[in-house]
N, C-alpha and C. Protein backbone atom coordinates (compact mmCIF):
# COMPACT_ATOMS: atom_id res chain seq x y z
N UNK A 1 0.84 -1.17 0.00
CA UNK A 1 0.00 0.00 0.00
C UNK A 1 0.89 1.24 0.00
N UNK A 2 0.31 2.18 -0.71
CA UNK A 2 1.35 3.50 -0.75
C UNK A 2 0.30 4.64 0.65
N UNK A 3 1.19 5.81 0.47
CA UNK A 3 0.72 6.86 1.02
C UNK A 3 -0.35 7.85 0.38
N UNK A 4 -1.36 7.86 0.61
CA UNK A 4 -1.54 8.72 -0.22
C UNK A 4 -1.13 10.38 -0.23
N UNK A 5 -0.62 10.99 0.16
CA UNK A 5 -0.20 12.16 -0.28
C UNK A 5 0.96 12.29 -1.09
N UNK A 6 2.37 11.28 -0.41
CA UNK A 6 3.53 11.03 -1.53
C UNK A 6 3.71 9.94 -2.29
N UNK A 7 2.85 8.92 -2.19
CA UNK A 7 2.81 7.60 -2.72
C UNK A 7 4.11 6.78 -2.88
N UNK A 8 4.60 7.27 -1.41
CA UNK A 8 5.49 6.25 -0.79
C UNK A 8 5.37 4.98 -0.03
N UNK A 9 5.69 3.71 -0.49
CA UNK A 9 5.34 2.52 -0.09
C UNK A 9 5.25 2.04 1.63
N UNK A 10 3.96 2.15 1.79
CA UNK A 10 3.94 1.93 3.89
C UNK A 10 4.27 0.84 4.05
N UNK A 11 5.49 0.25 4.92
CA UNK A 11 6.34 -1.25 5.34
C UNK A 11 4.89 -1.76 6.54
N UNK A 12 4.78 -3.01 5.80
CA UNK A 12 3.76 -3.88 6.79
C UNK A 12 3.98 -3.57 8.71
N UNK A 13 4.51 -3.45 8.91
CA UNK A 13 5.19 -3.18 10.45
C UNK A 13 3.83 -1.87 10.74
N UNK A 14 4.64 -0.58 9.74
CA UNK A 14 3.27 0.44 10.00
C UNK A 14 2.50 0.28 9.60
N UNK A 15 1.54 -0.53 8.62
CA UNK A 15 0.53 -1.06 8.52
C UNK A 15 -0.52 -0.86 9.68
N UNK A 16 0.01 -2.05 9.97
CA UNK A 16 -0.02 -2.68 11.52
C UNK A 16 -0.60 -2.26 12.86
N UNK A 17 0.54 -1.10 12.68
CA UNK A 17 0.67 0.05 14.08
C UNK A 17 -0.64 0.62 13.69
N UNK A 18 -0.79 1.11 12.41
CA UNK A 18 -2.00 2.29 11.91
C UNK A 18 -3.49 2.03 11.87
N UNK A 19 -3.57 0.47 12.29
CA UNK A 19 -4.67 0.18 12.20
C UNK A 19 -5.84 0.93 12.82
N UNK A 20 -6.72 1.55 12.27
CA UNK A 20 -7.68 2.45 12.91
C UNK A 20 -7.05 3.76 14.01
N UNK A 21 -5.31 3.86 13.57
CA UNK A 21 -4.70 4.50 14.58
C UNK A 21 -4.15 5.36 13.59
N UNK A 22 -4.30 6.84 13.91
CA UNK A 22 -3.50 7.61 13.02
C UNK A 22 -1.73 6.81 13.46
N UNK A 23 -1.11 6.91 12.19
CA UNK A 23 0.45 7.36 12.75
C UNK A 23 1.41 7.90 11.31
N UNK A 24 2.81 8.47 11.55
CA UNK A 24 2.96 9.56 10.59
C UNK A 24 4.16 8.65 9.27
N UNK A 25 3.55 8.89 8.66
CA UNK A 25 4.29 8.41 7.07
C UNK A 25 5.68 8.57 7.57
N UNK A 26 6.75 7.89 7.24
CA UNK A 26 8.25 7.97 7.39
C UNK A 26 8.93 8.73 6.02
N UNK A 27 8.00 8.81 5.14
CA UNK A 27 8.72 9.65 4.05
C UNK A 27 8.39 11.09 3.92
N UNK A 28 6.60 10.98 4.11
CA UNK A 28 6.34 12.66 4.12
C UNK A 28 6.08 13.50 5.38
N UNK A 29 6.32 12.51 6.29
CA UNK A 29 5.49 13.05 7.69
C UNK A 29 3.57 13.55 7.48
N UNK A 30 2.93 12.76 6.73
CA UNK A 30 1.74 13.12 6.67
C UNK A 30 1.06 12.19 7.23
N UNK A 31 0.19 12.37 8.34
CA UNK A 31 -0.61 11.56 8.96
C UNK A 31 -1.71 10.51 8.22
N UNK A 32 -1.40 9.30 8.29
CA UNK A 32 -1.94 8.07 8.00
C UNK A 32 -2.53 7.41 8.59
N UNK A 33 -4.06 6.59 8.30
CA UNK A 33 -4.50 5.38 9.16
C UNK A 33 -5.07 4.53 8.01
N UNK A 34 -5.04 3.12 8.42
CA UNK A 34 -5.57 2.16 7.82
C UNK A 34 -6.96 1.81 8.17
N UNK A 35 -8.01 1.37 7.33
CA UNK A 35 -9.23 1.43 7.64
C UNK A 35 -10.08 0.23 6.77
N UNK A 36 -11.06 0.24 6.87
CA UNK A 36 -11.73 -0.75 5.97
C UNK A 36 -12.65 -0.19 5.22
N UNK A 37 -12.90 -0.80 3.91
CA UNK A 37 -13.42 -0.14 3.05
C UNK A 37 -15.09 -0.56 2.97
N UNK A 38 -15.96 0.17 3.29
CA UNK A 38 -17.18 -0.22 3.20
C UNK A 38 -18.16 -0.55 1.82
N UNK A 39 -17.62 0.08 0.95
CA UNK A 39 -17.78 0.58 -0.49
C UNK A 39 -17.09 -0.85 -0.88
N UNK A 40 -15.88 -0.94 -0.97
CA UNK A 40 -15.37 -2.06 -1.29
C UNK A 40 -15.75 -3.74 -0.82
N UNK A 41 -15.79 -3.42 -0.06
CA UNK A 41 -16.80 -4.90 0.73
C UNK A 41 -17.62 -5.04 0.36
N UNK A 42 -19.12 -3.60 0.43
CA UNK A 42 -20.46 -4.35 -0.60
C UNK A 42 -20.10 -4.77 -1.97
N UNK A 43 -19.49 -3.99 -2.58
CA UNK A 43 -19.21 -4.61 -4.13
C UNK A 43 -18.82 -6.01 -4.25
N UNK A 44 -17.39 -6.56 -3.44
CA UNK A 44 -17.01 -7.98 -3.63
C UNK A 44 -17.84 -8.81 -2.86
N UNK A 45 -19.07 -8.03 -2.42
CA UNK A 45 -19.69 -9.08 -1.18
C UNK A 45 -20.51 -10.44 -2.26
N UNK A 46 -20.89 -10.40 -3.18
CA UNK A 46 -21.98 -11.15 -3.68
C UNK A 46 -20.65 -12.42 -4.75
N UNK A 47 -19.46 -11.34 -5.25
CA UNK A 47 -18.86 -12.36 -5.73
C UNK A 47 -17.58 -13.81 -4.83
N UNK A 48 -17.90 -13.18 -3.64
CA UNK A 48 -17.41 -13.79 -2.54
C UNK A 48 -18.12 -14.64 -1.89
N UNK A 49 -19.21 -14.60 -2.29
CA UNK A 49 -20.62 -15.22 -1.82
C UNK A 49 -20.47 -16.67 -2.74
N UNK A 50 -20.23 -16.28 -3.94
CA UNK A 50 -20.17 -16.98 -5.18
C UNK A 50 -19.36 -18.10 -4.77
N UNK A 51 -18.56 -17.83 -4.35
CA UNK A 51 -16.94 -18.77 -4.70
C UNK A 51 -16.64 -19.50 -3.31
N UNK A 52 -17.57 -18.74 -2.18
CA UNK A 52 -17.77 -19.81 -1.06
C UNK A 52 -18.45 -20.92 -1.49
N UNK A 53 -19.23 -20.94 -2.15
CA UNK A 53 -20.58 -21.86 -2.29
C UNK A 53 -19.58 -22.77 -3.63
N UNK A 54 -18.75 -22.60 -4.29
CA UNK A 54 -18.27 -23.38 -5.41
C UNK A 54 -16.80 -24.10 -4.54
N UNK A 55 -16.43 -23.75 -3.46
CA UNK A 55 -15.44 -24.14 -2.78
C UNK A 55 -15.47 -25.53 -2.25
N UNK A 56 -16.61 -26.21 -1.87
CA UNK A 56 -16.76 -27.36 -1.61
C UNK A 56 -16.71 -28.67 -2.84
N UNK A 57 -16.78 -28.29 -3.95
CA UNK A 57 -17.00 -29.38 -4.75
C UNK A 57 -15.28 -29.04 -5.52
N UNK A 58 -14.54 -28.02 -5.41
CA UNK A 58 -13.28 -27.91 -6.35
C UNK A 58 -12.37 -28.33 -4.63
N UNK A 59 -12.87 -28.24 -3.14
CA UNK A 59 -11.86 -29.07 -1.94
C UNK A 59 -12.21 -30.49 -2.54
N UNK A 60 -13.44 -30.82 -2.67
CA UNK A 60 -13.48 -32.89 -2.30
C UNK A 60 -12.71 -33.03 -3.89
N UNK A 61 -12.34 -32.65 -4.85
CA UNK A 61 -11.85 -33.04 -6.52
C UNK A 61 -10.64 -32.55 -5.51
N UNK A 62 -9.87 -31.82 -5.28
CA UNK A 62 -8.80 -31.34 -4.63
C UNK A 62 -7.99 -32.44 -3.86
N UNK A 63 -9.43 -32.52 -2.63
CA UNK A 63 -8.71 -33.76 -1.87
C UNK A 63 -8.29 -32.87 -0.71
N UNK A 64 -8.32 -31.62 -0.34
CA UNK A 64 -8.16 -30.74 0.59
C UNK A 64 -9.58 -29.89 1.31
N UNK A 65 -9.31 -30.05 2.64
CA UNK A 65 -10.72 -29.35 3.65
C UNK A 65 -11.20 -28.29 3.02
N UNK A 66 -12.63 -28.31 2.89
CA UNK A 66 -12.78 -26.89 2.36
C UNK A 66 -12.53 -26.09 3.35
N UNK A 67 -12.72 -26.48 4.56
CA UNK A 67 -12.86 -25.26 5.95
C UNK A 67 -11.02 -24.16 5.77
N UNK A 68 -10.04 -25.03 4.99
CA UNK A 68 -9.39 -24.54 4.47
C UNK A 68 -9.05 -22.83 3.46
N UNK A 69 -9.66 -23.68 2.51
CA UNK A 69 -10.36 -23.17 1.37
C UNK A 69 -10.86 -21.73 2.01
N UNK A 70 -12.23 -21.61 2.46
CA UNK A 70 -13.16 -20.68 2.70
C UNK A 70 -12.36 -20.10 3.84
N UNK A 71 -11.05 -20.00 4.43
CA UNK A 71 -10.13 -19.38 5.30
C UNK A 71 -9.51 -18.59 4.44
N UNK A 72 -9.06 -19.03 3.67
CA UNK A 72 -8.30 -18.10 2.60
C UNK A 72 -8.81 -17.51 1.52
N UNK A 73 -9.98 -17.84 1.39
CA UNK A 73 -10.82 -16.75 0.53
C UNK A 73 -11.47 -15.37 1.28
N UNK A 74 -11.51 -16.04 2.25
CA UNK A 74 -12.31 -14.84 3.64
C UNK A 74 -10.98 -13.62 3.59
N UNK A 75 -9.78 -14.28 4.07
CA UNK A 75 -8.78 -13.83 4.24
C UNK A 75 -8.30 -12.60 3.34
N UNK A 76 -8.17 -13.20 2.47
CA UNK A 76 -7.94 -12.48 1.30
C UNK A 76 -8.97 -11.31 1.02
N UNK A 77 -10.37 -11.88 0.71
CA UNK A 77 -11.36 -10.78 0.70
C UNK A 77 -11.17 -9.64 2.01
N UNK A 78 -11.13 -10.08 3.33
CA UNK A 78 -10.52 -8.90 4.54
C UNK A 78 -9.56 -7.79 3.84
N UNK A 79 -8.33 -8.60 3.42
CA UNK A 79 -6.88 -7.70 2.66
C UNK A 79 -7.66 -6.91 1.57
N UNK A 80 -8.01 -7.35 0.97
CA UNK A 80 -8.84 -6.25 -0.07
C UNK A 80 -9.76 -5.41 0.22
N UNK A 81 -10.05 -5.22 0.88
CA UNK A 81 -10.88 -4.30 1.53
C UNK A 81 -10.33 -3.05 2.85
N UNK A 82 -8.87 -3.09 3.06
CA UNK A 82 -7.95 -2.56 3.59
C UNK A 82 -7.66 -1.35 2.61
N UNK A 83 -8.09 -0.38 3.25
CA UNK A 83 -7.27 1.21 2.63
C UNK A 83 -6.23 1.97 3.36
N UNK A 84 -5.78 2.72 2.78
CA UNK A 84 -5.05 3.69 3.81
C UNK A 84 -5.66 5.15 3.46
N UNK A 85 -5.53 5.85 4.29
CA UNK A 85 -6.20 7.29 4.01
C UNK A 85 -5.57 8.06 4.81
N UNK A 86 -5.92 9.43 4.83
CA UNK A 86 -4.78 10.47 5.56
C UNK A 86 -5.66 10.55 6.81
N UNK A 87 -5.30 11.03 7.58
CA UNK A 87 -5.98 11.14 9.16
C UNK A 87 -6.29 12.34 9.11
C-alpha cells in the first residue's frame, strides 16, 4: 500500500501500528491510518458469496478441507478491503 499524499510505499510493520490509529508516514510526515473499506466490501460481497458456495465441490476433486479453502478466501477478501487514508 502507498501513502496517499507522496505515494510512498507503507512497510507492513506500520501497517499494523495504523490500524484504525493515526500514525505519521516515514517519508512525508503526513498523517496516515488504515481502515476498511465499506464501499469495497459491498461490491465484492456477492462475488465472494459466489466462490464460497463453489469451494466445496473444487476441496473434495482437490482432496483438501474446504474449511481450508473458505479461510483463505475470507482472508484475502478482509486484505482487499484494507485502505489507507490520511488522518
Amino acid at each position: 500500500m502507498k501513502c496517499p499524499k507522496c505515494q510512498a510505499t507503507v512497510t507492513l510493520n506500520q501497517l499494523i501500528k495504523s490500524f484504525f490509529k493515526p500514525t505519521q508516514c516515514q517519508a512525508c510526515a503526513n498523517s496516515i491510518v488504515v481502515t476498511l473499506s465499506i464501499k469495497r466490501g459491498a461490491l465484492l460481497l456477492l462475488p465472494v458469496a459466489a466462490t464460497l458456495f463453489l469451494v466445496k465441490p473444487l476441496a473434495f476433486q482437490w482432496q483438501v478441507d474446504a474449511t481450508f479453502l473458505n479461510a483463505f478466501i475470507l482472508f484475502l477478501y478482509g486484505i482487499s478491503c484494507l485502505t489507507v487514508r490520511s488522518a
